[in-house]
PDB file of N, CA and C in Angstrom:
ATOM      1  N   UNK A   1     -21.844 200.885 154.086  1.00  0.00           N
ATOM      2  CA  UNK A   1     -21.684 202.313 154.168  1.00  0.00           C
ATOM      3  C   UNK A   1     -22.588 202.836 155.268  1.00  0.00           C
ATOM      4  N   UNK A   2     -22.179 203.534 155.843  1.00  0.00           N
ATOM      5  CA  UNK A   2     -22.732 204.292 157.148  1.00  0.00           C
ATOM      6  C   UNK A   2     -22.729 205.858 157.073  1.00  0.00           C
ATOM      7  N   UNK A   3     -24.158 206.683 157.059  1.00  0.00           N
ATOM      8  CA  UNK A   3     -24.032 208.339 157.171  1.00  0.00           C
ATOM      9  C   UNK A   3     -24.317 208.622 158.570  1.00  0.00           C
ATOM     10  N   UNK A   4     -23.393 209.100 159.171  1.00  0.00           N
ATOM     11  CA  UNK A   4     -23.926 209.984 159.972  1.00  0.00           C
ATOM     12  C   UNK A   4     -24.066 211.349 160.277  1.00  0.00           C
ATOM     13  N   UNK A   5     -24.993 211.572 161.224  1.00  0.00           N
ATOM     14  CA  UNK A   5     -24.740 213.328 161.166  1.00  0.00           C
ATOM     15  C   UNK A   5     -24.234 214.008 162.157  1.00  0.00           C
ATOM     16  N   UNK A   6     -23.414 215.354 161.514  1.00  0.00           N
ATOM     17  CA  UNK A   6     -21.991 215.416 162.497  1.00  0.00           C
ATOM     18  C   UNK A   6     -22.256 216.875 162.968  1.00  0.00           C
ATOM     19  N   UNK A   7     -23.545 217.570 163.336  1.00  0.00           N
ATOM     20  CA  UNK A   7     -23.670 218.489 163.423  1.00  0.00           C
ATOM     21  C   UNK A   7     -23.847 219.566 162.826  1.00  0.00           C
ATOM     22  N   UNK A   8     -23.986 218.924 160.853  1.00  0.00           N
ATOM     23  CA  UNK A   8     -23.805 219.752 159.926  1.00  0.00           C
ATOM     24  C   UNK A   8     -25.534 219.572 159.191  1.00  0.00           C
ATOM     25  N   UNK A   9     -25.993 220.170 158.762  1.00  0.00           N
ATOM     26  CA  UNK A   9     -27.494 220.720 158.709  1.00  0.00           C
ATOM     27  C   UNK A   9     -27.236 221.142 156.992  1.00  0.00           C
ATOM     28  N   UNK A  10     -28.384 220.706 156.544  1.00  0.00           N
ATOM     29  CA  UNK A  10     -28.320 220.698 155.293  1.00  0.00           C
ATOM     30  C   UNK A  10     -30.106 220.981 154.481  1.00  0.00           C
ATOM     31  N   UNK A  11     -30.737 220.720 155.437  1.00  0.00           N
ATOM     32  CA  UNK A  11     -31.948 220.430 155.351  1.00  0.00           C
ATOM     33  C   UNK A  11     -32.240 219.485 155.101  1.00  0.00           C
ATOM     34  N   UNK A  12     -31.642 218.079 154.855  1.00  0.00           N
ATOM     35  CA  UNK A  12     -32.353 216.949 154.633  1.00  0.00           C
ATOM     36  C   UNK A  12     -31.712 215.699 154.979  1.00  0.00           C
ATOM     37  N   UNK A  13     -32.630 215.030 156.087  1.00  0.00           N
ATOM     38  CA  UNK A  13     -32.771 214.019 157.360  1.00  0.00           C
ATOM     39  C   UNK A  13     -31.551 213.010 156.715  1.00  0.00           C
ATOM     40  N   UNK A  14     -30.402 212.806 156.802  1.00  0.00           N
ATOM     41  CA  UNK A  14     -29.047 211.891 156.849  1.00  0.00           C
ATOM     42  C   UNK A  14     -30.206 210.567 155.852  1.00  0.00           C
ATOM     43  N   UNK A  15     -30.967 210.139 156.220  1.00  0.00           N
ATOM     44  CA  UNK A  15     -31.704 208.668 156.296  1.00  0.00           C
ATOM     45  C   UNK A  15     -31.889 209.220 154.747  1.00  0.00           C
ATOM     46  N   UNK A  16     -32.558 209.641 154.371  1.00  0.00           N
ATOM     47  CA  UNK A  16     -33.454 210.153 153.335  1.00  0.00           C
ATOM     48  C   UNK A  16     -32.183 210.895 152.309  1.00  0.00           C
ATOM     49  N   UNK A  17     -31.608 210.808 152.414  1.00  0.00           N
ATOM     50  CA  UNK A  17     -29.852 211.602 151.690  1.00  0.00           C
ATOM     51  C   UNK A  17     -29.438 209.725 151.301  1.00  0.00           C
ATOM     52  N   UNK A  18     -29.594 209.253 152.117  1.00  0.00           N
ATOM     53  CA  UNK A  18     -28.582 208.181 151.908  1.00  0.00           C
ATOM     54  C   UNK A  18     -29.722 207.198 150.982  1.00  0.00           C
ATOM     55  N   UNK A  19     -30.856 207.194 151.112  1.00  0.00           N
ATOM     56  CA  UNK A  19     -31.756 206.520 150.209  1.00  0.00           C
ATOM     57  C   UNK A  19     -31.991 207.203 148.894  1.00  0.00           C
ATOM     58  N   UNK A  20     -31.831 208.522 148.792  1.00  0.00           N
ATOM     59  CA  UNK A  20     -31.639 209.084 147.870  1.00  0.00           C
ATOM     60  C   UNK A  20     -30.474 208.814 146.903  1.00  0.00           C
ATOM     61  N   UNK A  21     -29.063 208.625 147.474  1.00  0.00           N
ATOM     62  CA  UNK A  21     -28.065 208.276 146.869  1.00  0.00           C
ATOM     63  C   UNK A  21     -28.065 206.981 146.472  1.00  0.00           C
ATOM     64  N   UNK A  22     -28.625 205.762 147.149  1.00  0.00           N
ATOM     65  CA  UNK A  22     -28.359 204.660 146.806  1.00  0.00           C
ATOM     66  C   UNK A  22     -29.296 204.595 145.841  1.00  0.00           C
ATOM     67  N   UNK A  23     -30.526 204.932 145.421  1.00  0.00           N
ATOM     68  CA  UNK A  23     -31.274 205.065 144.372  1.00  0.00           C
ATOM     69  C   UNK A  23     -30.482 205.658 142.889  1.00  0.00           C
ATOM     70  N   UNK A  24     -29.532 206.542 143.188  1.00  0.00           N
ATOM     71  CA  UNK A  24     -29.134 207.306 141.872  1.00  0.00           C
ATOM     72  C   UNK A  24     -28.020 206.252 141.408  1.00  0.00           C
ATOM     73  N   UNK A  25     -27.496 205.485 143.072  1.00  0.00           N
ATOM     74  CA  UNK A  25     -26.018 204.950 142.487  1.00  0.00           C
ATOM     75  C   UNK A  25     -26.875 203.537 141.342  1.00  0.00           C
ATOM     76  N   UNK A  26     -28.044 203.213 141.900  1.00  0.00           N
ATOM     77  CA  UNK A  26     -28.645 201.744 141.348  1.00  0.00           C
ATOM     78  C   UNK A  26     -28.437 202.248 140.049  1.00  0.00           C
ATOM     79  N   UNK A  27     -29.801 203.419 139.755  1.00  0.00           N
ATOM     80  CA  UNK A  27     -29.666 203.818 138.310  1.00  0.00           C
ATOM     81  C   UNK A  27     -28.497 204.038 137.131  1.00  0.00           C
ATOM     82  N   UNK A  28     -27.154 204.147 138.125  1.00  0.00           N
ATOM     83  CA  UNK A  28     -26.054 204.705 136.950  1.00  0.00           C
ATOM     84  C   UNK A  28     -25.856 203.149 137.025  1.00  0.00           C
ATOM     85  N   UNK A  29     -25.779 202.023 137.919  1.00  0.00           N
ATOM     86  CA  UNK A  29     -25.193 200.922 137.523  1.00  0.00           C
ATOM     87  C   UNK A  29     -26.244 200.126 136.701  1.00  0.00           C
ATOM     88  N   UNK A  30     -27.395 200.256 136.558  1.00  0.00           N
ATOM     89  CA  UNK A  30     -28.233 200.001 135.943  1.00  0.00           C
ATOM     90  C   UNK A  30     -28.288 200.339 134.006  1.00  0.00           C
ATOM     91  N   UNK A  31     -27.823 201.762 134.284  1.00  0.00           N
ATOM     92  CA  UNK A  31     -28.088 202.720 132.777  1.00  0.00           C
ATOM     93  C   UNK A  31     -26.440 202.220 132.194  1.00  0.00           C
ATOM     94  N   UNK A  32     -25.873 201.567 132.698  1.00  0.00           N
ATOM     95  CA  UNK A  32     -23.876 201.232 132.155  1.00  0.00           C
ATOM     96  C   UNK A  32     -24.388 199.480 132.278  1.00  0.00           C
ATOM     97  N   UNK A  33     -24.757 198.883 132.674  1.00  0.00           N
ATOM     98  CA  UNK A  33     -25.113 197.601 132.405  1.00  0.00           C
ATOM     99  C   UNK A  33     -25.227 196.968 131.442  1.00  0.00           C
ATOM    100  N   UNK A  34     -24.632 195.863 130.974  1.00  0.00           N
ATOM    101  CA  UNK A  34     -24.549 195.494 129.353  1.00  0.00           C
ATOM    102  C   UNK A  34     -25.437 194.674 129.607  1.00  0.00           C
ATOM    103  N   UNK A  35     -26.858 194.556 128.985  1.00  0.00           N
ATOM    104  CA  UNK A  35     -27.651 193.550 129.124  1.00  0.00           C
ATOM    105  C   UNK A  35     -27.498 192.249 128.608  1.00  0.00           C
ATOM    106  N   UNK A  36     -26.747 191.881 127.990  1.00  0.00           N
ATOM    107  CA  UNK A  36     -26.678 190.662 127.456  1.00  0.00           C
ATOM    108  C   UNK A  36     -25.741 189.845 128.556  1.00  0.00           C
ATOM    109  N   UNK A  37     -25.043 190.753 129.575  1.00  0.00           N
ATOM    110  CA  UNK A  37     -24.340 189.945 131.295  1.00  0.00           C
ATOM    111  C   UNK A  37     -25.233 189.872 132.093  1.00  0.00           C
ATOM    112  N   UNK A  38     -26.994 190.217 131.579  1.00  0.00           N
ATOM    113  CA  UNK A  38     -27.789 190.265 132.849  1.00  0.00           C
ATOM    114  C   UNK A  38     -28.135 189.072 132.856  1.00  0.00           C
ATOM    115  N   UNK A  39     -28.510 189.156 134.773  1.00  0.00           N
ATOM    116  CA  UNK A  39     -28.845 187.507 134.987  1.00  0.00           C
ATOM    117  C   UNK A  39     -30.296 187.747 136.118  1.00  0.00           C
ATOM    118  N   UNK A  40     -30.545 186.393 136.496  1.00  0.00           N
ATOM    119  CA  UNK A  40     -31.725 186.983 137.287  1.00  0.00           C
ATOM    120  C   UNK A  40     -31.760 186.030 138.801  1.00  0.00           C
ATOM    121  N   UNK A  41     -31.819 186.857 139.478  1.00  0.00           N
ATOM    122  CA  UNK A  41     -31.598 186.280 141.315  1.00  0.00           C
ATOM    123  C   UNK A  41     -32.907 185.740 141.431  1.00  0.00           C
ATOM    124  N   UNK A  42     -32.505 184.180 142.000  1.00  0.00           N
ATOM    125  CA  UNK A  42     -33.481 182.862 142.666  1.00  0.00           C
ATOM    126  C   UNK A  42     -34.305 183.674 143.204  1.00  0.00           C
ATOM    127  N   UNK A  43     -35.856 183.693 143.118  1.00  0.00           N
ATOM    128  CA  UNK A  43     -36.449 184.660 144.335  1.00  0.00           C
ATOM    129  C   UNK A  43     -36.588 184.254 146.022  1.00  0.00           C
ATOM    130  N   UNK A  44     -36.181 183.028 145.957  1.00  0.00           N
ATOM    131  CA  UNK A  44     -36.011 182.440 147.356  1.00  0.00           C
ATOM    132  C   UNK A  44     -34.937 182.961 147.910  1.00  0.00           C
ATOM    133  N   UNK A  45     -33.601 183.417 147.410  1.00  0.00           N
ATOM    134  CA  UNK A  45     -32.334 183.871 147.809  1.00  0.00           C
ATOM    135  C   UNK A  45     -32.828 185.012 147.726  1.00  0.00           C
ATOM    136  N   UNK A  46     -33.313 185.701 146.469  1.00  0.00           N
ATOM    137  CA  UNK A  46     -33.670 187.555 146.676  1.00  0.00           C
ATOM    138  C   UNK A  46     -34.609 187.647 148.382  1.00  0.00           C
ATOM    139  N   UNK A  47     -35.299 186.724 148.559  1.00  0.00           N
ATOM    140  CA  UNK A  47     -36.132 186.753 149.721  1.00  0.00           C
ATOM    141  C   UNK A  47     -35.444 186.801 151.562  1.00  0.00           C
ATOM    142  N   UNK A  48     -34.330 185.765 150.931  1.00  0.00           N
ATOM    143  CA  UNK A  48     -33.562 185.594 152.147  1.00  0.00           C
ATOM    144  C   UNK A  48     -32.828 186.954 152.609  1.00  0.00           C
ATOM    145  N   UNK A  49     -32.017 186.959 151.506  1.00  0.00           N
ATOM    146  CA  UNK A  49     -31.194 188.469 151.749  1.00  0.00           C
ATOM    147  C   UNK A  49     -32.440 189.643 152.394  1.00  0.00           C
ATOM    148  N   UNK A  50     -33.020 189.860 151.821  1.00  0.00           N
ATOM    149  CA  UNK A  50     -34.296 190.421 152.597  1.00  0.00           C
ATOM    150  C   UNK A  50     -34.815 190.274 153.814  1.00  0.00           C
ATOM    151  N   UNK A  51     -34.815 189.227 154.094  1.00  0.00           N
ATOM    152  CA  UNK A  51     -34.754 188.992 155.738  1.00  0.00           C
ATOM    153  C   UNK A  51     -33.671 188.826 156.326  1.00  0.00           C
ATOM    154  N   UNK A  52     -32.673 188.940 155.892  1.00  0.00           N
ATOM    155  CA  UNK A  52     -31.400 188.795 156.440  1.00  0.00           C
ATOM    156  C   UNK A  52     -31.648 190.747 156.707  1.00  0.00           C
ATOM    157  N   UNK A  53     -31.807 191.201 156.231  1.00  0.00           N
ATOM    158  CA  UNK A  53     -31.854 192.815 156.532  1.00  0.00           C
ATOM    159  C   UNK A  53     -32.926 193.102 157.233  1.00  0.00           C
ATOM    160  N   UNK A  54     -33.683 192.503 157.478  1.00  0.00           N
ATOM    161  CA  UNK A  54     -34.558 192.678 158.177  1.00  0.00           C
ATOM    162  C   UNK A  54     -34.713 192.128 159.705  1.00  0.00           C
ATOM    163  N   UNK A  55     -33.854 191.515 159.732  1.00  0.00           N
ATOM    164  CA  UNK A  55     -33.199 191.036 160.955  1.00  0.00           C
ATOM    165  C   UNK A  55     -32.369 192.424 161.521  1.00  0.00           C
ATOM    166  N   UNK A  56     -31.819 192.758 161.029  1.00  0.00           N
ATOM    167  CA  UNK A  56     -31.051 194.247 161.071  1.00  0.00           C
ATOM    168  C   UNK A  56     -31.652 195.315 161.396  1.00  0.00           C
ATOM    169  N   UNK A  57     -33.247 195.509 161.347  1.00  0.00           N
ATOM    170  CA  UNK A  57     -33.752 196.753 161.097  1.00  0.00           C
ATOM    171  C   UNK A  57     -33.573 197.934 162.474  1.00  0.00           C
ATOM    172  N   UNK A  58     -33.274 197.378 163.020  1.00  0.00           N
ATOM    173  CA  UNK A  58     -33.012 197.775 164.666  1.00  0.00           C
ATOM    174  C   UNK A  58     -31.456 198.980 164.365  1.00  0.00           C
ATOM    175  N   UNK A  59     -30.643 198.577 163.237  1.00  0.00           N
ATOM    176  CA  UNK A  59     -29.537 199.439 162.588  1.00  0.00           C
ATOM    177  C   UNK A  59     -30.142 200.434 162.245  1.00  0.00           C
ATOM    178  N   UNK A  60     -30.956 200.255 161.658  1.00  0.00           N
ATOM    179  CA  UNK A  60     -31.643 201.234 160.548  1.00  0.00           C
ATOM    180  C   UNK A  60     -32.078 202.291 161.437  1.00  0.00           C
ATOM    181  N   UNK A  61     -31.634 203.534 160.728  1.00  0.00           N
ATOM    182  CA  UNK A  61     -32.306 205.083 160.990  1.00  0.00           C
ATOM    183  C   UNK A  61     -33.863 205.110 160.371  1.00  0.00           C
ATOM    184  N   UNK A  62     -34.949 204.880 161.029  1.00  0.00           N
ATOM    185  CA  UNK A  62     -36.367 205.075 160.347  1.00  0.00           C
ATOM    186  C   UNK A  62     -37.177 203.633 160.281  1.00  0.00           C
ATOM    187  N   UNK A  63     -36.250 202.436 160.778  1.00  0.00           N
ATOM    188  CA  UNK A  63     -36.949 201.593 160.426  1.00  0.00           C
ATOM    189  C   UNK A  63     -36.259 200.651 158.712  1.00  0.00           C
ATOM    190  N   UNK A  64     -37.033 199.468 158.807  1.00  0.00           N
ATOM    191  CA  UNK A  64     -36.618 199.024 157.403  1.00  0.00           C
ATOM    192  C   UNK A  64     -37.895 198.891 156.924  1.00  0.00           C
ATOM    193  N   UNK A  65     -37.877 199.922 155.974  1.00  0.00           N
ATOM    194  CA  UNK A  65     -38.794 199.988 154.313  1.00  0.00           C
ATOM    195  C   UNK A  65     -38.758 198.793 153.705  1.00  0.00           C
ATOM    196  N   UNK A  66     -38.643 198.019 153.927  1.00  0.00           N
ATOM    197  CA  UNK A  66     -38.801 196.690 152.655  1.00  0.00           C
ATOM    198  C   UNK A  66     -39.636 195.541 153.685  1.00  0.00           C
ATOM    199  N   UNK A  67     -40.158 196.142 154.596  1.00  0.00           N
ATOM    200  CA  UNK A  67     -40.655 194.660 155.813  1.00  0.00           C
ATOM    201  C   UNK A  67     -42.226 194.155 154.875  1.00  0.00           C
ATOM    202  N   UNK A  68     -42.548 194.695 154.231  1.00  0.00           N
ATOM    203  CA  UNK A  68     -43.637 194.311 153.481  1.00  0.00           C
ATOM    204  C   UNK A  68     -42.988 193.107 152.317  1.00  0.00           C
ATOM    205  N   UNK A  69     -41.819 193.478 152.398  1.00  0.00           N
ATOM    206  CA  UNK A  69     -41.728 191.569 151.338  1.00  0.00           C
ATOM    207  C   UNK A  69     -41.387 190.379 152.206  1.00  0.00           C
ATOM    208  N   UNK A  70     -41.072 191.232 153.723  1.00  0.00           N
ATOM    209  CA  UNK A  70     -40.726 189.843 154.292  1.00  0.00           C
ATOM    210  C   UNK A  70     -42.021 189.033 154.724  1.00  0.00           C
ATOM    211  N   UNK A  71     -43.498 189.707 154.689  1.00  0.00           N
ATOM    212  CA  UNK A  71     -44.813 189.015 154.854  1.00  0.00           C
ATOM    213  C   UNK A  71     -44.551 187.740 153.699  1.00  0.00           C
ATOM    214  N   UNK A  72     -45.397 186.703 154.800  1.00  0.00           N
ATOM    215  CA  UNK A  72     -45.640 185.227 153.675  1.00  0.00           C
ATOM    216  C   UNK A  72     -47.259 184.891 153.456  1.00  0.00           C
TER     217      UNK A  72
END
């Protein structure tokens, strides 16, 4: 998913709208989650994907917020 801004003013920075939303969308998929289907991600793979986005950060509006897990 991609926001951009189209000339329309809202008071609040496209970047910071869209981290905002992906935070609320976690929580509703989080709060509807049947826990007994929960499972738990390898932290070596949770790590990779993480640097796999962080390879990316150059996309990113602001920078990528998560470069503190890619430290070893």
């Amino acid at each position: 998913m991609r926001l951009t801004a189209r000339g329309f003013g809202c008071g609040v920075d496209p970047g910071r709208l869209a981290e905002d939303l992906a935070t609320v969308a976690l929580g509703e998929r989080l709060r509807a989650a049947d826990p007994a289907a929960a499972f738990l991600v390898d932290r070596d793979d949770l790590r990779e994907q993480v640097r796999r986005l962080a390879d990316r950060r150059d996309s990113f509006d602001g920078g990528f917020a998560f470069a503190h897990l890619c430290a070893d």
